[in-house]
Protein backbone atom coordinates (compact mmCIF):
# COMPACT_ATOMS: atom_id res chain seq x y z
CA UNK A 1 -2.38 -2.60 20.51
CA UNK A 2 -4.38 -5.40 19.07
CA UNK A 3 -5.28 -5.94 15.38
CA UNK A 4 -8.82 -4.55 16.25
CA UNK A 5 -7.51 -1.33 17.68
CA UNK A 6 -5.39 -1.03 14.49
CA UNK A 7 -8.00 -1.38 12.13
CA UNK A 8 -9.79 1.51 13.52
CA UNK A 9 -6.61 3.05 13.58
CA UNK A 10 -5.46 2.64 10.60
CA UNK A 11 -8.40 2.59 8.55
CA UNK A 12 -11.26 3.74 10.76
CA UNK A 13 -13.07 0.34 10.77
CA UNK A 14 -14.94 -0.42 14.68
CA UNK A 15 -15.44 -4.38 14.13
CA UNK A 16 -17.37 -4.18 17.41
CA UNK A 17 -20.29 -1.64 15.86
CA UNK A 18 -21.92 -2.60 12.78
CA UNK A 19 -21.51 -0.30 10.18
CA UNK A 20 -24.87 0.04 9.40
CA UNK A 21 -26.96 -0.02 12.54
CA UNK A 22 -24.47 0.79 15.02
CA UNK A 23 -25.25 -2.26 16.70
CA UNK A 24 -22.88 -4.64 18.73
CA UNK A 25 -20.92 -7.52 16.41
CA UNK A 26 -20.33 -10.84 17.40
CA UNK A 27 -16.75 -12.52 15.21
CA UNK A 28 -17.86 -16.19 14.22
CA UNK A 29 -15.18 -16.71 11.76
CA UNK A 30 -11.76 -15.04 10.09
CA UNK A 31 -11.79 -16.41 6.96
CA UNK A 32 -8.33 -16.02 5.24
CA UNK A 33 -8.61 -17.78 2.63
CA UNK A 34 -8.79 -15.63 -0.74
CA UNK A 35 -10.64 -18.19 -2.41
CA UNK A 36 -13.71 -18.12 0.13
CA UNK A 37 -13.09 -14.35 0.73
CA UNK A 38 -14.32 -13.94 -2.87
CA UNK A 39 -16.64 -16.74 -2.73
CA UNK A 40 -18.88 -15.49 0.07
CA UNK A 41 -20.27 -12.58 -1.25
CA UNK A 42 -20.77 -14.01 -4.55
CA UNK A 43 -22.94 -16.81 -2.77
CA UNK A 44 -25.08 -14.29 -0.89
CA UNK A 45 -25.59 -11.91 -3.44
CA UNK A 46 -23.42 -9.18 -3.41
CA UNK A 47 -20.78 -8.10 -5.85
CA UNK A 48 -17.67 -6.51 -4.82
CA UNK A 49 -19.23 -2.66 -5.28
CA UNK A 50 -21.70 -3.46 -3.24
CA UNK A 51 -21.41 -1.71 0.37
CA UNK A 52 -19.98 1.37 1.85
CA UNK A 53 -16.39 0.66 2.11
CA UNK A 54 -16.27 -0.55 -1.92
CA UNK A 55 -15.09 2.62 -3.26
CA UNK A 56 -11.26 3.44 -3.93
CA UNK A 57 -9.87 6.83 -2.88
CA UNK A 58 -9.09 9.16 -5.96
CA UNK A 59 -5.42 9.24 -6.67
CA UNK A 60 -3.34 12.24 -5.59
CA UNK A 61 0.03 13.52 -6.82
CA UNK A 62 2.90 13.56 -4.97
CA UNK A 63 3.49 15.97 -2.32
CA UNK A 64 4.74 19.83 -3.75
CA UNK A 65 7.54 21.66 -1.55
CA UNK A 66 6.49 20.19 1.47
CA UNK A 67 10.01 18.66 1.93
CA UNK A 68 11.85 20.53 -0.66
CA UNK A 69 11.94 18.37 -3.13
CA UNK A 70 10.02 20.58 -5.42
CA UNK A 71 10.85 24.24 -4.29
């Protein structure tokens, strides 16, 4: 499995659709540096709520008799 096939595994992410149009991506970069990571939207504009994916999941407790643990 490549990393592409795990992200939309894993987190449900196609890198080969757009998420907003649905239309075909081309990669030109991976940038993995977390200074530029940071810097990039900043220089176009965009703030780190910006977008669909900027949202955090609500927390949840911990699972209740499921395993036993709680029963």
């Amino acid at each position: 499995m490549n990393w592409a096939q795990r992200l939309k595994r894993v987190f449900g992410i196609d890198i080969h659709a757009c998420e907003f149009d649905g239309g075909a991506v081309k990669i030109i970069a991976s940038i993995e540096e977390p200074e530029l990571i940071e810097a990039i939207p900043a220089h176009v504009g965009l703030n780190r709520t910006d977008g669909p994916r900027s949202h955090t999941p609500a927390a949840r407790g911990p699972p209740e008799g499921e395993f036993g643990f709680f029963d």
